[in-house]
PDB file of N, CA and C in Angstrom:
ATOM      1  N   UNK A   1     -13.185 -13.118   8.618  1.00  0.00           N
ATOM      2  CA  UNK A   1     -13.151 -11.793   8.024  1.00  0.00           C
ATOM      3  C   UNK A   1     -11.893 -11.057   8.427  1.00  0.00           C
ATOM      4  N   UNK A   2     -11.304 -10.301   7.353  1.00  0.00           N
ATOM      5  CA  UNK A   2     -10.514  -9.351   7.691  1.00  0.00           C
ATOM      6  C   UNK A   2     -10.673  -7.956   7.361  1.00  0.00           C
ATOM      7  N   UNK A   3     -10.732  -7.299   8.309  1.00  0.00           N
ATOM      8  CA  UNK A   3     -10.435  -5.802   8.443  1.00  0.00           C
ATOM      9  C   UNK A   3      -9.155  -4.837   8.005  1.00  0.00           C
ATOM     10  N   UNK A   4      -9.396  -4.063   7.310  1.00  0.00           N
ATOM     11  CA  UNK A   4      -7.993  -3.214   6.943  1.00  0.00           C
ATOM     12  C   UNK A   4      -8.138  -1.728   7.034  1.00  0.00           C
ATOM     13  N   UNK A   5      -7.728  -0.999   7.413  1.00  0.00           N
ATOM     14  CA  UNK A   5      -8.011   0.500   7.803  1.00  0.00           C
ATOM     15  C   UNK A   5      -6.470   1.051   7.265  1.00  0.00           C
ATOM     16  N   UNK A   6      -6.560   1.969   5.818  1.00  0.00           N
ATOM     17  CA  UNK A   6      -5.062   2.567   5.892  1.00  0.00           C
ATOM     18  C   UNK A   6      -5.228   3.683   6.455  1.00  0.00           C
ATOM     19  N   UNK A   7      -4.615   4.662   6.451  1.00  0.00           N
ATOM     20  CA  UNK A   7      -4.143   5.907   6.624  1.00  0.00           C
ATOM     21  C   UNK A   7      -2.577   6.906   6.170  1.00  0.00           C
ATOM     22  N   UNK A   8      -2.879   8.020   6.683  1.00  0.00           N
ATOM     23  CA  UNK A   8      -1.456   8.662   6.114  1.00  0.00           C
ATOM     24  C   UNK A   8      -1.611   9.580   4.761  1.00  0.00           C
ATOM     25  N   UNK A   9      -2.293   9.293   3.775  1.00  0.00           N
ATOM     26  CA  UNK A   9      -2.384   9.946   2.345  1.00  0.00           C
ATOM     27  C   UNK A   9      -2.520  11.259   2.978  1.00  0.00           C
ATOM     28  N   UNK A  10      -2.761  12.203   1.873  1.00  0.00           N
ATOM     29  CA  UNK A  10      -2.723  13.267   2.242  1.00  0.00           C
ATOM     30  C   UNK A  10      -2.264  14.222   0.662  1.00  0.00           C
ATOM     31  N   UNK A  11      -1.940  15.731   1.244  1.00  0.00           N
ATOM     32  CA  UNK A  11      -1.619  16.400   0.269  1.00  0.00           C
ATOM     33  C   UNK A  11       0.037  16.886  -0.092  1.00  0.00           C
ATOM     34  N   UNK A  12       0.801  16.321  -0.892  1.00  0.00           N
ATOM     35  CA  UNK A  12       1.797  16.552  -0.688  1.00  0.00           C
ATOM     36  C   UNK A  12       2.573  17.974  -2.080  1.00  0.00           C
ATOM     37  N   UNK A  13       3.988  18.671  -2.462  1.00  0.00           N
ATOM     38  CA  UNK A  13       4.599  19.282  -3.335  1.00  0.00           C
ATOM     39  C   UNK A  13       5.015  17.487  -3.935  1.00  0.00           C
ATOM     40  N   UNK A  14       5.109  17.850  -5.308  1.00  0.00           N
ATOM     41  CA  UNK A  14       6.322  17.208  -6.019  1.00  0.00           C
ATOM     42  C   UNK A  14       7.572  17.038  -5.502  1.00  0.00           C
ATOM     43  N   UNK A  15       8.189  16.160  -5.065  1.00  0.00           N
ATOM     44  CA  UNK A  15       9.688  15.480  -4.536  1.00  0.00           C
ATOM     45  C   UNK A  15       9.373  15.220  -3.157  1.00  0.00           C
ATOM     46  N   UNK A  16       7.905  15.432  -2.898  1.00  0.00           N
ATOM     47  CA  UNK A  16       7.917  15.125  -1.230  1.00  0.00           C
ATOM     48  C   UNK A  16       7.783  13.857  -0.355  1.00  0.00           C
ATOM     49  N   UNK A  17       7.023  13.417   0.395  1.00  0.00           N
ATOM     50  CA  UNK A  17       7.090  12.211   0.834  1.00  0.00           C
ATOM     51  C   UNK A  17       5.817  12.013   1.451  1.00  0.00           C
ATOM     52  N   UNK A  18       5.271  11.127   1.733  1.00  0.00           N
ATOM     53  CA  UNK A  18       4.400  10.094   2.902  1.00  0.00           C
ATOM     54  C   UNK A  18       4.687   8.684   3.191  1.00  0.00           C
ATOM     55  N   UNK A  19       3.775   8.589   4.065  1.00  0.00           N
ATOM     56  CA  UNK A  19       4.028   7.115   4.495  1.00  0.00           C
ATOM     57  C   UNK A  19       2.214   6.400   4.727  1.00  0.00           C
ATOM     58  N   UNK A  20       2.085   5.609   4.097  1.00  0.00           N
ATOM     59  CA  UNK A  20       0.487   5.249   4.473  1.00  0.00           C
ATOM     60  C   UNK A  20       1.115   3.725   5.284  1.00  0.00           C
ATOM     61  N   UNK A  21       0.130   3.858   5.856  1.00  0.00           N
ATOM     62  CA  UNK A  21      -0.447   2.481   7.458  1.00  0.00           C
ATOM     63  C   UNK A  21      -1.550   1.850   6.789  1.00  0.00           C
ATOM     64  N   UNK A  22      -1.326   0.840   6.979  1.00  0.00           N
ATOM     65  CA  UNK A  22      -2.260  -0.322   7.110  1.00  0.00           C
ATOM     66  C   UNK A  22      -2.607  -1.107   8.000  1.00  0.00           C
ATOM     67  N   UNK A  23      -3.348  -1.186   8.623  1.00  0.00           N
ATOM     68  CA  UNK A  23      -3.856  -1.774  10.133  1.00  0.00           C
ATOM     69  C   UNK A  23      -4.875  -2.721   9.848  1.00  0.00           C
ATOM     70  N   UNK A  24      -4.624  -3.907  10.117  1.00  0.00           N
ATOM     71  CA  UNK A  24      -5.022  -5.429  10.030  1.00  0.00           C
ATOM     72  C   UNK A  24      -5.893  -6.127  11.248  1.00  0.00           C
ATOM     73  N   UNK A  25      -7.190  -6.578  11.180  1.00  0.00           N
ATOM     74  CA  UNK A  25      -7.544  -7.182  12.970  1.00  0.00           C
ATOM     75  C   UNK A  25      -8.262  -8.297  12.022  1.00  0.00           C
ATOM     76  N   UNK A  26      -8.822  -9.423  12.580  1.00  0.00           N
ATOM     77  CA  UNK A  26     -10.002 -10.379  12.220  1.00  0.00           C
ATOM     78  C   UNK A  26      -9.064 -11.249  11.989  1.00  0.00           C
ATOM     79  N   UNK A  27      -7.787 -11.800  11.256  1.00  0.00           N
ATOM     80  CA  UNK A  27      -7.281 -13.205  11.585  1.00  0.00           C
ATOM     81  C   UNK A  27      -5.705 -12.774  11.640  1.00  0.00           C
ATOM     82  N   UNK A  28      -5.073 -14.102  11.752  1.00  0.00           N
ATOM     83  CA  UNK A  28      -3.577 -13.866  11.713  1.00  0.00           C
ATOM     84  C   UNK A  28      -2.984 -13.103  10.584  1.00  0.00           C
ATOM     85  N   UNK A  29      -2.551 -11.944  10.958  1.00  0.00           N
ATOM     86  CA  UNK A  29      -1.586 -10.941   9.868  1.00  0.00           C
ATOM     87  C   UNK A  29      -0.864 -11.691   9.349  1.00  0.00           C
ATOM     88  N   UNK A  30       0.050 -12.120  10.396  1.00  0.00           N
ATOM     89  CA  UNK A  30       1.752 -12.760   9.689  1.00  0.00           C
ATOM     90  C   UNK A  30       1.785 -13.385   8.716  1.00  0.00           C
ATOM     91  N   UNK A  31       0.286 -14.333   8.678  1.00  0.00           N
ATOM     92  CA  UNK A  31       0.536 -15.244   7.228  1.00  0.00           C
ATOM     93  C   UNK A  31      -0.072 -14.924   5.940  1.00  0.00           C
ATOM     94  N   UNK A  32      -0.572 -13.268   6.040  1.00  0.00           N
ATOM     95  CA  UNK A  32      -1.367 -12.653   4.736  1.00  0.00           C
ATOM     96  C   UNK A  32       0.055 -12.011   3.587  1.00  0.00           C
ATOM     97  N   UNK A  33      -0.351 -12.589   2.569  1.00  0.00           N
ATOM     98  CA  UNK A  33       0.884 -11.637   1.669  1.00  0.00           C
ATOM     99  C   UNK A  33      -0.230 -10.496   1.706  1.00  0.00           C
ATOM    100  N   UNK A  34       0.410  -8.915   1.418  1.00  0.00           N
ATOM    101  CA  UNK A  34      -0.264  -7.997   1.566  1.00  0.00           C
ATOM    102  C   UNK A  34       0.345  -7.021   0.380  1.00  0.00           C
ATOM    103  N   UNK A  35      -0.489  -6.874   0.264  1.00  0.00           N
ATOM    104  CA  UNK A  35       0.111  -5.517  -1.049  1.00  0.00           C
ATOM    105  C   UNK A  35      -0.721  -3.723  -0.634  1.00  0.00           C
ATOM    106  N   UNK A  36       0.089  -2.715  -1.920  1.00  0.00           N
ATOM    107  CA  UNK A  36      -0.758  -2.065  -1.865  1.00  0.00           C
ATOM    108  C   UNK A  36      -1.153  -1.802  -3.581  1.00  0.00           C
ATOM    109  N   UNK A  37      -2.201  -1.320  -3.974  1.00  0.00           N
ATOM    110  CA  UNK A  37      -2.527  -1.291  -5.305  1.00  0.00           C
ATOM    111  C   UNK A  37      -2.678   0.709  -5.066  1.00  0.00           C
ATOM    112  N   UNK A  38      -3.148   1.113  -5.865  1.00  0.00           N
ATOM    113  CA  UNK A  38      -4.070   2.469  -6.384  1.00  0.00           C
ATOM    114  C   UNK A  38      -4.437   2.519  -7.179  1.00  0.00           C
ATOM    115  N   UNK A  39      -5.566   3.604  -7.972  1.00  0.00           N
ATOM    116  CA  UNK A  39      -6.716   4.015  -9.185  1.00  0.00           C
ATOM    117  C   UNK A  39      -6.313   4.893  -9.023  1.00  0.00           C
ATOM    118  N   UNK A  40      -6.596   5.646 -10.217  1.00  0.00           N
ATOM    119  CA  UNK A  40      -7.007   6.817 -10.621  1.00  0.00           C
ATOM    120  C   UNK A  40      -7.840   6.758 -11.415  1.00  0.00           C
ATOM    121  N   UNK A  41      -8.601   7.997 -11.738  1.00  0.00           N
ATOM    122  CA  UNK A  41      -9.687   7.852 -12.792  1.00  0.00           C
ATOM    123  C   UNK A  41      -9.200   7.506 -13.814  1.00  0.00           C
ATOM    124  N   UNK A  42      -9.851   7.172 -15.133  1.00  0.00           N
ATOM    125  CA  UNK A  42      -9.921   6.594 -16.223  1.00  0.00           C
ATOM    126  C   UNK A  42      -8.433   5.623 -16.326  1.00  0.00           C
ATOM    127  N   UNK A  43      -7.621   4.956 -15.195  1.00  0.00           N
ATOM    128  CA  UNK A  43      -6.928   4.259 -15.245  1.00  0.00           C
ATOM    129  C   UNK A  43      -7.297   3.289 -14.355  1.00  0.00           C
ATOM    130  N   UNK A  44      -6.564   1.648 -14.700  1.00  0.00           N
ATOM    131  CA  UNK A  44      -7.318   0.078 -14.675  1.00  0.00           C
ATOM    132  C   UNK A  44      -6.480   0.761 -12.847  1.00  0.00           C
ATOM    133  N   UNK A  45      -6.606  -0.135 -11.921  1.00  0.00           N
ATOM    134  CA  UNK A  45      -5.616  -0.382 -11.025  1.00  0.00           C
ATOM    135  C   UNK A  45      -4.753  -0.746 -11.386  1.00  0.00           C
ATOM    136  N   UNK A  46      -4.052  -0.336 -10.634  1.00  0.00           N
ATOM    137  CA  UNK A  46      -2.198  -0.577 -10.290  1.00  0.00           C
ATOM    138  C   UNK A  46      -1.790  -1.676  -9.314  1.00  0.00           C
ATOM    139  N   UNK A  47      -0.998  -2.535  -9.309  1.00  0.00           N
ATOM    140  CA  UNK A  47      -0.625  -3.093  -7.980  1.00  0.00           C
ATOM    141  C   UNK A  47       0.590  -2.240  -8.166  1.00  0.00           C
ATOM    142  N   UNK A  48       1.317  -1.784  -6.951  1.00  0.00           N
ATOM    143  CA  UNK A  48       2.649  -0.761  -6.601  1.00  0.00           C
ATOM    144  C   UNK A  48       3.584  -1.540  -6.138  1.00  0.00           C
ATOM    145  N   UNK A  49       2.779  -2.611  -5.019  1.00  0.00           N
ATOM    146  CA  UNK A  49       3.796  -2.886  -4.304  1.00  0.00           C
ATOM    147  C   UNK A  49       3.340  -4.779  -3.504  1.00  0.00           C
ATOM    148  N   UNK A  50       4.146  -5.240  -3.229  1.00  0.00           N
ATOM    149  CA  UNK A  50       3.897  -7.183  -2.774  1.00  0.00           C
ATOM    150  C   UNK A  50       4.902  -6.908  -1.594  1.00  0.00           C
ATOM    151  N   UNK A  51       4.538  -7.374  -0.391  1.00  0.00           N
ATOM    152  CA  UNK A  51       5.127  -8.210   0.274  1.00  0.00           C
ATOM    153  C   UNK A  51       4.901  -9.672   0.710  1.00  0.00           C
ATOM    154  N   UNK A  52       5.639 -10.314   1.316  1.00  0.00           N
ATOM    155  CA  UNK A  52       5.426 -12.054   1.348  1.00  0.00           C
ATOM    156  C   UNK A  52       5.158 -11.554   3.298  1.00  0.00           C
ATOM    157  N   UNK A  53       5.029 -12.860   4.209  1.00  0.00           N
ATOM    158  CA  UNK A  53       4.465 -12.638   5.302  1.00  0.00           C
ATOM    159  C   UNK A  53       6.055 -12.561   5.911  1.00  0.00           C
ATOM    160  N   UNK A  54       6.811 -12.271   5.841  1.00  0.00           N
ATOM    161  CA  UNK A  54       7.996 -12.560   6.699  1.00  0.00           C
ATOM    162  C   UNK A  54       9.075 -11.224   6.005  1.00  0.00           C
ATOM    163  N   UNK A  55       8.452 -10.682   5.608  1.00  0.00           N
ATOM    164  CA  UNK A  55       8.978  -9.397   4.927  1.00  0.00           C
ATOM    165  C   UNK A  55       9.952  -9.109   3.843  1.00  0.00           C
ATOM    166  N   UNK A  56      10.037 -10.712   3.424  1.00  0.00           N
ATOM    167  CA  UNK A  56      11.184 -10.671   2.434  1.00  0.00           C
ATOM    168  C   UNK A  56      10.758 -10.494   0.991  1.00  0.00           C
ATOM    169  N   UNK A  57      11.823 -10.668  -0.086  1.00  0.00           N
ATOM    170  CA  UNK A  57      11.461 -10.145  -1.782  1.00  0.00           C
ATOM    171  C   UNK A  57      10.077  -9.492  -2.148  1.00  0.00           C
ATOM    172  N   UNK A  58       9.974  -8.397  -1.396  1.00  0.00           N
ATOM    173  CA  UNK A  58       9.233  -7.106  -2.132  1.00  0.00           C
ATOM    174  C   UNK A  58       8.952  -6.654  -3.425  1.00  0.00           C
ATOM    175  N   UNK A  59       7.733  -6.557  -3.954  1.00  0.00           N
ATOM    176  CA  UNK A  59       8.266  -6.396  -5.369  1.00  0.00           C
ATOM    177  C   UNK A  59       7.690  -5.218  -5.898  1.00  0.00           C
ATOM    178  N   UNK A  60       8.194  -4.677  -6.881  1.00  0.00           N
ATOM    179  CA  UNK A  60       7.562  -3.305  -6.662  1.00  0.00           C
ATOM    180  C   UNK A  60       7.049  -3.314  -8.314  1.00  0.00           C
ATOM    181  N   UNK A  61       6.148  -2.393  -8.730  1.00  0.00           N
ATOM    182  CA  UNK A  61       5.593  -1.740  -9.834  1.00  0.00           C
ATOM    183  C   UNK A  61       7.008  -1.201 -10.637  1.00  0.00           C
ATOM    184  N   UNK A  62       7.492  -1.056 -11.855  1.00  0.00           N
ATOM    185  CA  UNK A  62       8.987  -0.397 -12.288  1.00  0.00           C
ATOM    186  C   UNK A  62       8.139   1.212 -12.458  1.00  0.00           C
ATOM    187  N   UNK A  63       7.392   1.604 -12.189  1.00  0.00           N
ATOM    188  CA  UNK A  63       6.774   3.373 -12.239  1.00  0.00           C
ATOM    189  C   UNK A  63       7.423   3.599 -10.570  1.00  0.00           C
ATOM    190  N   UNK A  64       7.439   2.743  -9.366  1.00  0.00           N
ATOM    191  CA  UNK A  64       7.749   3.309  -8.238  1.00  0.00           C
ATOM    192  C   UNK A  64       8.700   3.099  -7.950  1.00  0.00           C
ATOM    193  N   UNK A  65       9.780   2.129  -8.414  1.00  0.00           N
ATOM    194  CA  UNK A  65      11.507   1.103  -8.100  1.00  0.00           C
ATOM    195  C   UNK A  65      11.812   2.616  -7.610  1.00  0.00           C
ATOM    196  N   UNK A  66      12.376   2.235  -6.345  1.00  0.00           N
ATOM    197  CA  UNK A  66      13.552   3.005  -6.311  1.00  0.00           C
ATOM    198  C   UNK A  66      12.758   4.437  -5.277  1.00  0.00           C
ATOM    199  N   UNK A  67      11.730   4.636  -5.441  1.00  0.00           N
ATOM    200  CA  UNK A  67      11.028   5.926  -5.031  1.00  0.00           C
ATOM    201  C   UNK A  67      10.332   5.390  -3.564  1.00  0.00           C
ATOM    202  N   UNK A  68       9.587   4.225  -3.871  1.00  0.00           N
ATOM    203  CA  UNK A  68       8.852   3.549  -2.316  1.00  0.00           C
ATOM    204  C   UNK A  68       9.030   2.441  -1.900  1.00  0.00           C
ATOM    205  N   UNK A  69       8.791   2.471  -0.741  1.00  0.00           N
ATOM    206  CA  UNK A  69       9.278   0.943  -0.162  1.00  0.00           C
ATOM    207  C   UNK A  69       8.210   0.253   0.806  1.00  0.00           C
ATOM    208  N   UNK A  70       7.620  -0.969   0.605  1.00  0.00           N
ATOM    209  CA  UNK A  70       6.918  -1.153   1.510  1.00  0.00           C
ATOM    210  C   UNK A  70       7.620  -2.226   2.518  1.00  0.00           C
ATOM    211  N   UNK A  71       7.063  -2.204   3.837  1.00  0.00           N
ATOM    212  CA  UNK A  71       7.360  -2.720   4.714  1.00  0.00           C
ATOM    213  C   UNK A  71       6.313  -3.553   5.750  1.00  0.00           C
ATOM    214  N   UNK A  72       6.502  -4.350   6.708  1.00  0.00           N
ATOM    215  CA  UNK A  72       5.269  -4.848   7.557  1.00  0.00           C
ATOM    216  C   UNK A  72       6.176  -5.105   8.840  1.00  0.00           C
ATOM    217  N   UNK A  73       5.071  -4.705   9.800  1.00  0.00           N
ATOM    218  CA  UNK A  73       5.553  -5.444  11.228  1.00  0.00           C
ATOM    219  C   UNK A  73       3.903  -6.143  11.852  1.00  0.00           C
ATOM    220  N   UNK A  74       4.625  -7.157  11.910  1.00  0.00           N
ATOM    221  CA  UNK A  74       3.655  -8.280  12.280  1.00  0.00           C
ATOM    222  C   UNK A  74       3.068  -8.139  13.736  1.00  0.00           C
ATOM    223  N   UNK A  75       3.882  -7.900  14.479  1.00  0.00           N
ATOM    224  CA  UNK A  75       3.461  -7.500  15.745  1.00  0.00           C
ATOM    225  C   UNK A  75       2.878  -6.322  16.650  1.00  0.00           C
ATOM    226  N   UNK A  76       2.623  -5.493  14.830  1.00  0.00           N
ATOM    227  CA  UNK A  76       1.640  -4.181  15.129  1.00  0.00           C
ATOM    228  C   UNK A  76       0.501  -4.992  14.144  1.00  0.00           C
ATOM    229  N   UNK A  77       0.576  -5.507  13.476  1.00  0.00           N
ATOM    230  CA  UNK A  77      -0.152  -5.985  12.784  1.00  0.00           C
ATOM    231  C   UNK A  77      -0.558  -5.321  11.270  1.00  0.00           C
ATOM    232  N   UNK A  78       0.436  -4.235  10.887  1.00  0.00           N
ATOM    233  CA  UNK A  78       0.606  -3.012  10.245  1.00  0.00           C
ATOM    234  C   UNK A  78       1.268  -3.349   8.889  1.00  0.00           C
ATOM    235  N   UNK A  79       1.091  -2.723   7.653  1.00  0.00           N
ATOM    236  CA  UNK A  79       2.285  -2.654   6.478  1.00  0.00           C
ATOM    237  C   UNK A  79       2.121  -1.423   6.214  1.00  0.00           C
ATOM    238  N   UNK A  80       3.291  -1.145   5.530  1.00  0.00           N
ATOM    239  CA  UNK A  80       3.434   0.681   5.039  1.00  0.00           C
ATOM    240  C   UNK A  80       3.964   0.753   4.235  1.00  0.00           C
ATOM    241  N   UNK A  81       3.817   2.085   3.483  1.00  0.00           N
ATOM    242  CA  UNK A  81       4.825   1.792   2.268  1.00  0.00           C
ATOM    243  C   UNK A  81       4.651   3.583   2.138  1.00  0.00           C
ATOM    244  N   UNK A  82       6.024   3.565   2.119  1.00  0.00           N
ATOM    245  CA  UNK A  82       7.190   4.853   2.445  1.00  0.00           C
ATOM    246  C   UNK A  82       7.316   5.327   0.974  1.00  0.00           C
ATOM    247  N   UNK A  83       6.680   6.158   0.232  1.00  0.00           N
ATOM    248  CA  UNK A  83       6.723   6.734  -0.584  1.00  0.00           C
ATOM    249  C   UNK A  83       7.299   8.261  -0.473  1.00  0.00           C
ATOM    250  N   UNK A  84       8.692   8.427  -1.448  1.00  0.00           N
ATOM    251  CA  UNK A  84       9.776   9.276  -1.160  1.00  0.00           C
ATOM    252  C   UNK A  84       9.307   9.840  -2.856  1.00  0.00           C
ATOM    253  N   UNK A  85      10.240  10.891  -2.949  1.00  0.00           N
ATOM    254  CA  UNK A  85      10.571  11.643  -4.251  1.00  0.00           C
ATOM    255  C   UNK A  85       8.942  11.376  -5.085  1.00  0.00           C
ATOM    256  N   UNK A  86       8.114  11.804  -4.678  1.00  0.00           N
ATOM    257  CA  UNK A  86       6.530  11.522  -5.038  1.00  0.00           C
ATOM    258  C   UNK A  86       6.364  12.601  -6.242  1.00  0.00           C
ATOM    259  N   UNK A  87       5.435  12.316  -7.176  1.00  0.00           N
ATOM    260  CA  UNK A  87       5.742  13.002  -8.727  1.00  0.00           C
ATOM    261  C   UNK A  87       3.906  12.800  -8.616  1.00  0.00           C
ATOM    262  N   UNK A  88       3.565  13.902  -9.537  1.00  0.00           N
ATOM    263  CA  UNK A  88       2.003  14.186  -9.785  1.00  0.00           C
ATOM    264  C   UNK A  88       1.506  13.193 -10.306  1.00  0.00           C
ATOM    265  N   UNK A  89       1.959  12.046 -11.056  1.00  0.00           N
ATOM    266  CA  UNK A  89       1.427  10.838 -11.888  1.00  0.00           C
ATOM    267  C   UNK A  89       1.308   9.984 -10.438  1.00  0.00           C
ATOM    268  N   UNK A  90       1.664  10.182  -9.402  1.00  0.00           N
ATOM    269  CA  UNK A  90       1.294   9.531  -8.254  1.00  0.00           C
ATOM    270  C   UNK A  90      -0.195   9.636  -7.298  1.00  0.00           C
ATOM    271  N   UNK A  91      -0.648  10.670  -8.151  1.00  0.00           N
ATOM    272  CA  UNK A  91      -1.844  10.808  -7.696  1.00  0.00           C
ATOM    273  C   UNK A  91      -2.827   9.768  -7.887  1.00  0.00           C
ATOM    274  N   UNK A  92      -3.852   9.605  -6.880  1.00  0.00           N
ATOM    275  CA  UNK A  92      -4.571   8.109  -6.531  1.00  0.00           C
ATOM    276  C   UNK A  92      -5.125   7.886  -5.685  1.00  0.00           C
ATOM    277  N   UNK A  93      -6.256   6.992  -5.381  1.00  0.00           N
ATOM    278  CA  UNK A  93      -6.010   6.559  -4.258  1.00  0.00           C
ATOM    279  C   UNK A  93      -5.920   5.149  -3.958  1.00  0.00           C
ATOM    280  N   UNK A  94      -5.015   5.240  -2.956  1.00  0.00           N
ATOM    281  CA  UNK A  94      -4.216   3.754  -2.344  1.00  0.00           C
ATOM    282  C   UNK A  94      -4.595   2.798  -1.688  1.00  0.00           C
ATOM    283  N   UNK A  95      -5.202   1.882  -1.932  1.00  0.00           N
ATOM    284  CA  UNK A  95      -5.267   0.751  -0.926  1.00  0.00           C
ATOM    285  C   UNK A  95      -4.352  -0.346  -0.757  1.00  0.00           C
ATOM    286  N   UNK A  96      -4.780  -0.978   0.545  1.00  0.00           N
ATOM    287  CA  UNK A  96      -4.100  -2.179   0.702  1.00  0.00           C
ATOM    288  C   UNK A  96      -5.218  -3.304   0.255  1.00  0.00           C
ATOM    289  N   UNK A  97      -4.301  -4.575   0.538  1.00  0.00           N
ATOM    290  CA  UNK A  97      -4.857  -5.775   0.145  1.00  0.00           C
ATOM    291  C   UNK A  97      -4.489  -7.319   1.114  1.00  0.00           C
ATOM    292  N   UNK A  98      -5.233  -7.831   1.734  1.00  0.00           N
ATOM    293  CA  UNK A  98      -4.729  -9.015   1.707  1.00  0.00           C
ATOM    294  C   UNK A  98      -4.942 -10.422   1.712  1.00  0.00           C
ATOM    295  N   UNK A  99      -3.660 -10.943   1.107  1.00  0.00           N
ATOM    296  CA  UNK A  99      -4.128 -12.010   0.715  1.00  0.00           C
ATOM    297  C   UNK A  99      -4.194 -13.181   1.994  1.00  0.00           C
ATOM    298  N   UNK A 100      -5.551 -13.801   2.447  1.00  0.00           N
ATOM    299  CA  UNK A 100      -5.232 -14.242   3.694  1.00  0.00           C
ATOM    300  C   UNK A 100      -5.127 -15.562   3.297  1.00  0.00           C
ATOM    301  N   UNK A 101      -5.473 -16.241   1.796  1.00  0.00           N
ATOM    302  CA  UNK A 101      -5.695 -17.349   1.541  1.00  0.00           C
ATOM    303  C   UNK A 101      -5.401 -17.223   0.134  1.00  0.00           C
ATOM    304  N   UNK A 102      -5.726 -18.598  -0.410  1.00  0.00           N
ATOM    305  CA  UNK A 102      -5.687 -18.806  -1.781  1.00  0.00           C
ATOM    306  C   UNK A 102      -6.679 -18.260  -2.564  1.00  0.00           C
ATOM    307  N   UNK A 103      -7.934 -18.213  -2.055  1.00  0.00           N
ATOM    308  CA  UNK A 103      -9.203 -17.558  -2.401  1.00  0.00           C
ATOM    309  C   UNK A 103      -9.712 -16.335  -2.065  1.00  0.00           C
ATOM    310  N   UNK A 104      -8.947 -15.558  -0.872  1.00  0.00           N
ATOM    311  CA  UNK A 104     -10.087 -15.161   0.105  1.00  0.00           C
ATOM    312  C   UNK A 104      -8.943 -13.628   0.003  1.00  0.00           C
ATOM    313  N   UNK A 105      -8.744 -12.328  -0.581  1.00  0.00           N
ATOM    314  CA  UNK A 105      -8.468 -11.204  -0.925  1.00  0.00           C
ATOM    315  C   UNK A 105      -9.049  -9.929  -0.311  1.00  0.00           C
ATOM    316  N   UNK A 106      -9.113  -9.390   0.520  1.00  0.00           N
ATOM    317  CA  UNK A 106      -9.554  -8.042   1.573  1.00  0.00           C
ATOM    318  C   UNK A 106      -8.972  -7.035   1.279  1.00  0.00           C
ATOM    319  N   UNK A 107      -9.960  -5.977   1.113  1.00  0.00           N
ATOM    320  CA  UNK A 107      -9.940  -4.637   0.753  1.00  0.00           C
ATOM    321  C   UNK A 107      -9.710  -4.000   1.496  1.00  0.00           C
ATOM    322  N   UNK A 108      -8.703  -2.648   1.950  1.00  0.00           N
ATOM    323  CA  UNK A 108      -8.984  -1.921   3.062  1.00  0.00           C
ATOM    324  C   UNK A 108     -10.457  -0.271   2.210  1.00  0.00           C
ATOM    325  N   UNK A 109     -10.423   0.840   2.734  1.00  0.00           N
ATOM    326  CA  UNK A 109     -11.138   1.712   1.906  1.00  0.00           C
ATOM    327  C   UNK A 109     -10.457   2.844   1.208  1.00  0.00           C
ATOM    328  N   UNK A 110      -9.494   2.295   0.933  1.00  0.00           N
ATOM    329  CA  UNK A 110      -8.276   3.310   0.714  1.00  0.00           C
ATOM    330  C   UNK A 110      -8.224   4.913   1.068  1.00  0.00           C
ATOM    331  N   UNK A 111      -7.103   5.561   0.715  1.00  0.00           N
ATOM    332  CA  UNK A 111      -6.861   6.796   0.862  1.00  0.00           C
ATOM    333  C   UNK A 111      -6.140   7.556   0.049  1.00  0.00           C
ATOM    334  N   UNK A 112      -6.680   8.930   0.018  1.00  0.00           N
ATOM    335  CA  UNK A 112      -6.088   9.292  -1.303  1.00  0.00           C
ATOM    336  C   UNK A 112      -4.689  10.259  -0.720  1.00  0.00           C
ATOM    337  N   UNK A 113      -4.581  10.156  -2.183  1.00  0.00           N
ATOM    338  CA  UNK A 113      -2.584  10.598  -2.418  1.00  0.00           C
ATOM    339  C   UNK A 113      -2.894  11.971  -3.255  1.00  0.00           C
ATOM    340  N   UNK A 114      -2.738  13.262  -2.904  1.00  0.00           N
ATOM    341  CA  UNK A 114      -2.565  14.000  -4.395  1.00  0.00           C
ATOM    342  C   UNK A 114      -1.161  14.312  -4.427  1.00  0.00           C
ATOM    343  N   UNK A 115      -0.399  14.518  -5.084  1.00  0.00           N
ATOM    344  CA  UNK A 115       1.124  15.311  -5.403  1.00  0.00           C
ATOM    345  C   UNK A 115       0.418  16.476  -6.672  1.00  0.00           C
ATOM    346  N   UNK A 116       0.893  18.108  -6.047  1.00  0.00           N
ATOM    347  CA  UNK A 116       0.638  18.921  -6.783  1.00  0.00           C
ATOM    348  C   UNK A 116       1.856  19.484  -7.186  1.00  0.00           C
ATOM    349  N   UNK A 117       2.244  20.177  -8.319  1.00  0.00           N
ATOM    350  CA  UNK A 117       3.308  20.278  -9.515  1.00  0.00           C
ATOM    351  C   UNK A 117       3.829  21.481  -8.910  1.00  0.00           C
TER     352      UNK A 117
END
């Protein structure tokens, strides 16, 4: 089993920023690709954001290029993703994901994002 706990969301202005945490325990982090997705009501999920286990080719959603960045350190056991210049269509809430296997996909309970206008 894996465990995921984010944090960080919160209430932000238009052009502002956060940073949400993702905190990982129950098997080896390093080798989970991890993403983060979000919902909103009457919209499907989003995936936003991919990382691979070694932190390289990131891939992002083209609604966030350029605005957030996610990141991981393995030895907190943590990923984040640094959302800058944040716009009201960003409203959501965010989870992580990971992939610890070919089959096997973990939810954290996400957290919500509002950006007000």
């Amino acid at each position: 089993q894996v465990q995921l706990v984010e944090s960080g969301g919160g209430s932000v202005q238009a052009g502002g920023s956060l940073r949400l945490s993702c905190a990982a325990s129950g098997r080896t982090f390093s080798r989970f690709v991890m993403h983060w997705f979000r919902r909103t009501p009457g919209k499907e999920r989003e995936l936003v954001a991919t990382i691979n286990w070694n932190g390289g080719s990131p891939v992002y959603a083209d609604s966030v290029k350029g605005r957030f960045t996610i990141s991981r350190d393995n030895a907190k056991n943590t990923v984040y993703l640094q959302m800058n210049s944040l716009k009201p269509e960003d409203t959501a809430i965010y989870y992580c994901a990971a992939d610890a296997d070919a089959t096997s996909r973990y939810w954290g309970q996400g957290t919500q994002v509002t950006v007000s206008s």
